[in-house]
Protein backbone atom coordinates (compact mmCIF):
# COMPACT_ATOMS: atom_id res chain seq x y z
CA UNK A 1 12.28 19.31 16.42
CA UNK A 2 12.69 18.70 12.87
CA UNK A 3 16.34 17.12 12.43
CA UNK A 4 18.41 15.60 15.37
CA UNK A 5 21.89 16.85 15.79
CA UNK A 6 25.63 15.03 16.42
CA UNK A 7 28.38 15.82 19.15
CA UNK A 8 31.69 17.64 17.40
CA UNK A 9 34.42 15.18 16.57
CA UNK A 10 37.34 14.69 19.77
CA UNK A 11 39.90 16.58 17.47
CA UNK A 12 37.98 19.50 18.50
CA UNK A 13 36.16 20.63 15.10
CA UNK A 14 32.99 20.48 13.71
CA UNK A 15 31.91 17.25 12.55
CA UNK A 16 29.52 14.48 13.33
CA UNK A 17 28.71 11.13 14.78
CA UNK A 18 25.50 9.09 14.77
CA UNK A 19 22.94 9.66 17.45
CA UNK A 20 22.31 7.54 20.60
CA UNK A 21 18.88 6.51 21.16
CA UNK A 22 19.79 3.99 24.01
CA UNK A 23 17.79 4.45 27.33
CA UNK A 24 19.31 6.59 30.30
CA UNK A 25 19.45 6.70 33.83
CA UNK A 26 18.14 9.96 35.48
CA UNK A 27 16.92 13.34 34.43
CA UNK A 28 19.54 15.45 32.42
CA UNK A 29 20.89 18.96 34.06
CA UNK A 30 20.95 22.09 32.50
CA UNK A 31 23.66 25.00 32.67
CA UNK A 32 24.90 27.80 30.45
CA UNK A 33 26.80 31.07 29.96
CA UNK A 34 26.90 34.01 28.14
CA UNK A 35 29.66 35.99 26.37
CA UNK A 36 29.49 39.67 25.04
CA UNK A 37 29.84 39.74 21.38
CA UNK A 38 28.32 42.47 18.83
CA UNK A 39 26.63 41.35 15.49
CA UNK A 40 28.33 42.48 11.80
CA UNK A 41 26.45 41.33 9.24
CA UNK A 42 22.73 40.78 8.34
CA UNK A 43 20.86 36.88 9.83
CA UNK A 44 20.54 35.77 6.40
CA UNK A 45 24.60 36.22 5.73
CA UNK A 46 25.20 34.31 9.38
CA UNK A 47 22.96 31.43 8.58
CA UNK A 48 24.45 31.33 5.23
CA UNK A 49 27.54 30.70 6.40
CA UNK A 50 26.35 27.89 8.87
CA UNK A 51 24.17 26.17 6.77
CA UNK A 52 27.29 23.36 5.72
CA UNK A 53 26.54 22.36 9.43
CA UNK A 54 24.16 19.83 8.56
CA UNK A 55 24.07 18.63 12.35
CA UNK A 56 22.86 21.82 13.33
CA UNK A 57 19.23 23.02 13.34
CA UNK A 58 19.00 26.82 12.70
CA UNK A 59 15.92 28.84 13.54
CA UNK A 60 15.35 32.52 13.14
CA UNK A 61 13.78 34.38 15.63
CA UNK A 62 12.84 38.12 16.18
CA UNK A 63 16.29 39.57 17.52
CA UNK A 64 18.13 35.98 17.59
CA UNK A 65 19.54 33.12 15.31
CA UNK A 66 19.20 29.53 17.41
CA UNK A 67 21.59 26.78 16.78
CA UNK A 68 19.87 23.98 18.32
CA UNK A 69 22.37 20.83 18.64
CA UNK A 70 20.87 17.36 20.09
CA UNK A 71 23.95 15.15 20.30
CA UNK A 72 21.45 12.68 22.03
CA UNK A 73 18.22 11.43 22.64
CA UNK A 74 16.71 8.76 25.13
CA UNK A 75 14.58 5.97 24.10
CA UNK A 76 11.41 8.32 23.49
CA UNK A 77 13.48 9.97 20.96
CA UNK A 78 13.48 12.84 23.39
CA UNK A 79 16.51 15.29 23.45
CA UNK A 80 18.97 14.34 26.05
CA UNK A 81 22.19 15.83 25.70
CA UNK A 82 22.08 18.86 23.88
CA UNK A 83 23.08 22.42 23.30
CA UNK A 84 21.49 25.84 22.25
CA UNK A 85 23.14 28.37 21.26
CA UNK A 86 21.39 31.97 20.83
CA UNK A 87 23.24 33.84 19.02
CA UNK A 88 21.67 37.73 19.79
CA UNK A 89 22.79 41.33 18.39
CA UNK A 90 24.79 41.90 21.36
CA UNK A 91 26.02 38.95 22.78
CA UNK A 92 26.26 34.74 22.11
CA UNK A 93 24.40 32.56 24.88
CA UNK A 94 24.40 29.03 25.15
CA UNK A 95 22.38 26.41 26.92
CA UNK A 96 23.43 22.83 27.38
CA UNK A 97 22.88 19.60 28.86
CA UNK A 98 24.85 17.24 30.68
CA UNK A 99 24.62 13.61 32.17
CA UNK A 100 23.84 13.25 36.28
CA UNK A 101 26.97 10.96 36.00
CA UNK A 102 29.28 12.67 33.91
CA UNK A 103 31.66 15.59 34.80
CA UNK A 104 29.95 18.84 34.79
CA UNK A 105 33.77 20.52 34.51
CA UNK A 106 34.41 18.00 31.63
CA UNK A 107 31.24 19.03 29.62
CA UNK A 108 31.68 22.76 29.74
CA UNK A 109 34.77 22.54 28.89
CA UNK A 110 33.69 20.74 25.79
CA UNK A 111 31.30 23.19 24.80
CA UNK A 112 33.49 25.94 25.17
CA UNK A 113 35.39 24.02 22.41
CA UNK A 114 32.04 23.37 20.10
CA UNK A 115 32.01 27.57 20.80
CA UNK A 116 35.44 28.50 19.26
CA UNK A 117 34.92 25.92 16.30
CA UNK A 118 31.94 28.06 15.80
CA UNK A 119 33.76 31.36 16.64
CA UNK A 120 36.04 30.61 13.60
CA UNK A 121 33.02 30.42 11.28
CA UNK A 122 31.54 33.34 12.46
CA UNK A 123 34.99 34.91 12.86
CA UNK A 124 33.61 38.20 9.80
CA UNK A 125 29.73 37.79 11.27
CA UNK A 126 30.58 38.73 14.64
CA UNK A 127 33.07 40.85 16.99
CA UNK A 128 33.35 38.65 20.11
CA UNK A 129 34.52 40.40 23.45
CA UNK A 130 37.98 37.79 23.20
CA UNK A 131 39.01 38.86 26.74
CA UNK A 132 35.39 37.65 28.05
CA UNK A 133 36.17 34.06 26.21
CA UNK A 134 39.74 33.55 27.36
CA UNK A 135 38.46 34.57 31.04
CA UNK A 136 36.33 31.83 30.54
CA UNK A 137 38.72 29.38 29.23
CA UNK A 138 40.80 30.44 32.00
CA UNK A 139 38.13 29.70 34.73
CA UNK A 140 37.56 26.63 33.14
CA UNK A 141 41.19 24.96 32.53
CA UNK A 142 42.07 26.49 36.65
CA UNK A 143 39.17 23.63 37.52
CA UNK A 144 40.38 20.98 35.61
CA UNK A 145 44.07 21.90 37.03
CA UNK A 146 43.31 20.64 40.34
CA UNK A 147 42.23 17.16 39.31
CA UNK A 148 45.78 16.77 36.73
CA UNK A 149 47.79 17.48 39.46
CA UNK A 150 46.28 15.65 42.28
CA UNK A 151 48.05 12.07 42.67
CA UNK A 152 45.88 8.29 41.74
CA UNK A 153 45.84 8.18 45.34
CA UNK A 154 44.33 11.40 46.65
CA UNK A 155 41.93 11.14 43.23
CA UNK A 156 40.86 7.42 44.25
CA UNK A 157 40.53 8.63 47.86
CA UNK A 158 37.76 11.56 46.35
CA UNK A 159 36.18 8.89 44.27
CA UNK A 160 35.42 6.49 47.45
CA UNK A 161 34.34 8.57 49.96
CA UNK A 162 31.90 10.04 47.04
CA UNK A 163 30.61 6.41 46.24
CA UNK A 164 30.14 5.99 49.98
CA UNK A 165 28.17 9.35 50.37
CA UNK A 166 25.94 8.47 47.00
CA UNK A 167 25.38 4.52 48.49
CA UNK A 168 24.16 6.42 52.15
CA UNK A 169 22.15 8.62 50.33
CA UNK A 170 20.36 5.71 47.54
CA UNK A 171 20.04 3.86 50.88
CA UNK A 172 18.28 6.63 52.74
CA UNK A 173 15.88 7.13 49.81
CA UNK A 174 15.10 3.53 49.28
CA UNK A 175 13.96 3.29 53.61
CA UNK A 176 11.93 6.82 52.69
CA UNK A 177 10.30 5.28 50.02
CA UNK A 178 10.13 2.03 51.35
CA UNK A 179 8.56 4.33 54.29
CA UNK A 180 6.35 6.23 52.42
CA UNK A 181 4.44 3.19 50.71
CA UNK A 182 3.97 2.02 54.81
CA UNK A 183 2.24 5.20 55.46
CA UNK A 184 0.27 4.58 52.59
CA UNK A 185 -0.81 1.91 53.13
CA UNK A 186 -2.09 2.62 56.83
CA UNK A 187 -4.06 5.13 55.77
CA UNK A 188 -5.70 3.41 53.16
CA UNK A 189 -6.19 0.87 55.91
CA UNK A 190 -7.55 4.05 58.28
CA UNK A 191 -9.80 5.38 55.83
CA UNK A 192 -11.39 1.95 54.34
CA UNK A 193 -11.88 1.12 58.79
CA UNK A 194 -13.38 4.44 59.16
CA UNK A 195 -15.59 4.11 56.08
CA UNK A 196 -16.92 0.67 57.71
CA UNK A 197 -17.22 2.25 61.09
CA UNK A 198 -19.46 5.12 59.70
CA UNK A 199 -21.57 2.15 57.77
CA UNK A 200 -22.02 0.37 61.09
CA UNK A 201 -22.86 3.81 62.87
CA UNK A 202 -25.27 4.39 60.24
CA UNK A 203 -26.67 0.80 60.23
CA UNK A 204 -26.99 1.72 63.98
CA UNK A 205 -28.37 4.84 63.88
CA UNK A 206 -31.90 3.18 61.57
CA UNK A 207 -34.18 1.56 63.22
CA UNK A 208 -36.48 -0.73 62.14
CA UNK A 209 -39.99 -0.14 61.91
CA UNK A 210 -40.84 -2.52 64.70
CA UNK A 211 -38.15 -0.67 66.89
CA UNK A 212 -39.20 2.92 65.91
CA UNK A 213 -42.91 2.12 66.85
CA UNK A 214 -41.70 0.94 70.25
CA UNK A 215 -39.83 3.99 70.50
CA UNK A 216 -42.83 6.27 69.75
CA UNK A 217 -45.06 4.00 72.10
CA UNK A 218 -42.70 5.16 75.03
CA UNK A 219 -42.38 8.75 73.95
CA UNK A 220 -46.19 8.89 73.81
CA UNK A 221 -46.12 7.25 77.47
CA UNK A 222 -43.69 9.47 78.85
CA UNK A 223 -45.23 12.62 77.40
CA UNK A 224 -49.05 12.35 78.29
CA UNK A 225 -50.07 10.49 74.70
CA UNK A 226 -48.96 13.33 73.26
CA UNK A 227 -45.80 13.54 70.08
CA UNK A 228 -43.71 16.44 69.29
CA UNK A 229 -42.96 15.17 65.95
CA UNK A 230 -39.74 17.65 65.57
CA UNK A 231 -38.53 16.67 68.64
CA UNK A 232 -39.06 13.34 68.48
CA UNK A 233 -37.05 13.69 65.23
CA UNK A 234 -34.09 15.38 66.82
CA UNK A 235 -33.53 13.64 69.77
CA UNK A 236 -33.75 10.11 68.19
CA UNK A 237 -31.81 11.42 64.66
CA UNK A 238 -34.61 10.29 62.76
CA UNK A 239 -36.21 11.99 59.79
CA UNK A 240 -39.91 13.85 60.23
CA UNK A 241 -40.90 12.39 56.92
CA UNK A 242 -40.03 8.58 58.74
CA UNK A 243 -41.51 9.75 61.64
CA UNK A 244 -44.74 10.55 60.15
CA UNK A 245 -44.70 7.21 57.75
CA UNK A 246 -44.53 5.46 60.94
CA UNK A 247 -47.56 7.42 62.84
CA UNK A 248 -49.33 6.64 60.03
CA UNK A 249 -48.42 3.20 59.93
CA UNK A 250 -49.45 2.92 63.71
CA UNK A 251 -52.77 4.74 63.09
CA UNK A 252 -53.39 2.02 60.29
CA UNK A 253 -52.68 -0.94 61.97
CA UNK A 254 -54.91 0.50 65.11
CA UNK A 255 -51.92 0.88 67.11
CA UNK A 256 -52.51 4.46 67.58
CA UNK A 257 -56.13 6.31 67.43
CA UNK A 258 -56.52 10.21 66.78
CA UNK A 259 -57.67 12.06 68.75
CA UNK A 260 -60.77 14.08 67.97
């Protein structure tokens, strides 16, 4: 992407603050949500009117205007914790990020804020379906409810027995790893014995020349001086071609005569 972008200020408008590029921990996760809204006015007025948003980055598309907001990137200068917002002919739809260890309640509700900043500025652009957004408001605010009214102790109580759950489950994936490499590692072990074991079989399985002649001198003797080279072949798992060297060999050295 062209131009990174910065997370809205904590009084709730738009504004912006530098970009982190520190290293995190774990893969961000993705939600969004959609709300029914009908477009006024023509793309060029719209991105007119949000071009003073100089953290956003606005692309045009066929049937949509993106708002693409990186708030923050990790140390490969990848987006991290971001938002896009599609805003489409008959509704506004918005994709966002949000940290494996932050609240997921915490984040939605902020960018249901960073929406009705934008709402304001689109507030002659576009006819949003209110009830829709103040449903979800509503849904969002009832979540948060439950943790404002809970006491330190019943809060701290949540917190613990979630740390304990997370340590048993870090724990559990470290002995499957730690597992994992074992099996590894025997199988490399298997694979590198069975390799030898088929060398030795195969070492076993040549003969020498000095061996294959005596083996031919008893076939000969147990078969009337006579040699079914194919046979021979088979039954001792030795090539024909080897077979025939080896007759020949025999023949040569007057081991063997032809007959006539």
């Amino acid at each position: 992407m062209a131009s990174t972008a910065n997370k809205q200020t904590s009084s709730g408008g738009v504004g912006s603050v530098s970009s982190s590029s520190k290293e995190m921990v774990g893969e961000p996760l993705v939600e969004g949500f959609r709300v029914e809204a009908k477009r006024l006015k023509e793309a060029d007025e719209i991105i007119s009117a949000l071009s003073s948003l100089q953290f956003l980055q606005i692309v045009q598309t066929k049937n949509s205007i993106v708002l693409i907001n990186i708030e923050r990137v990790d140390i490969q200068k990848r987006p991290y914790l971001f938002s896009i917002t599609y805003l489409n002919p008959d509704s506004i739809e918005i994709l966002y990020s949000y940290l494996p260890d932050a609240s997921p309640k915490k984040r939605r509700l902020d960018i249901v804020r960073y929406l009705i900043n934008l709402a304001t500025l689109l507030e002659n652009l576009y006819f949003i379906n209110h009830a829709q957004l103040f449903q979800l408001i509503d849904n969002i605010l009832a979540r948060l409810t439950e943790y404002t009214v809970a006491t330190y102790d019943e809060l701290f109580s949540r917190y613990d027995a979630l740390k304990e759950e997370n340590d048993r489950t870090k724990k559990i994936a470290a002995e499957l790893i730690a597992a994992n490499e074992k099996l590894n590692k025997a199988n490399r072990e298997l694979k590198e014995r069975e390799t030898e074991l088929l060398l030795r079989i195969k070492e076993l399985e040549t003969y020498s020349d000095d061996v294959l002649m005596m083996k031919i001198q008893s076939w000969l003797m147990e078969h009337n001086f006579e040699i079914n080279i194919s046979d021979f072949s088979r039954i001792n798992r030795v090539s024909e071609t080897r077979v025939e060297q080896i007759l020949n060999k025999m023949v040569r050295e007057g081991l063997l005569t032809l007959r006539e």
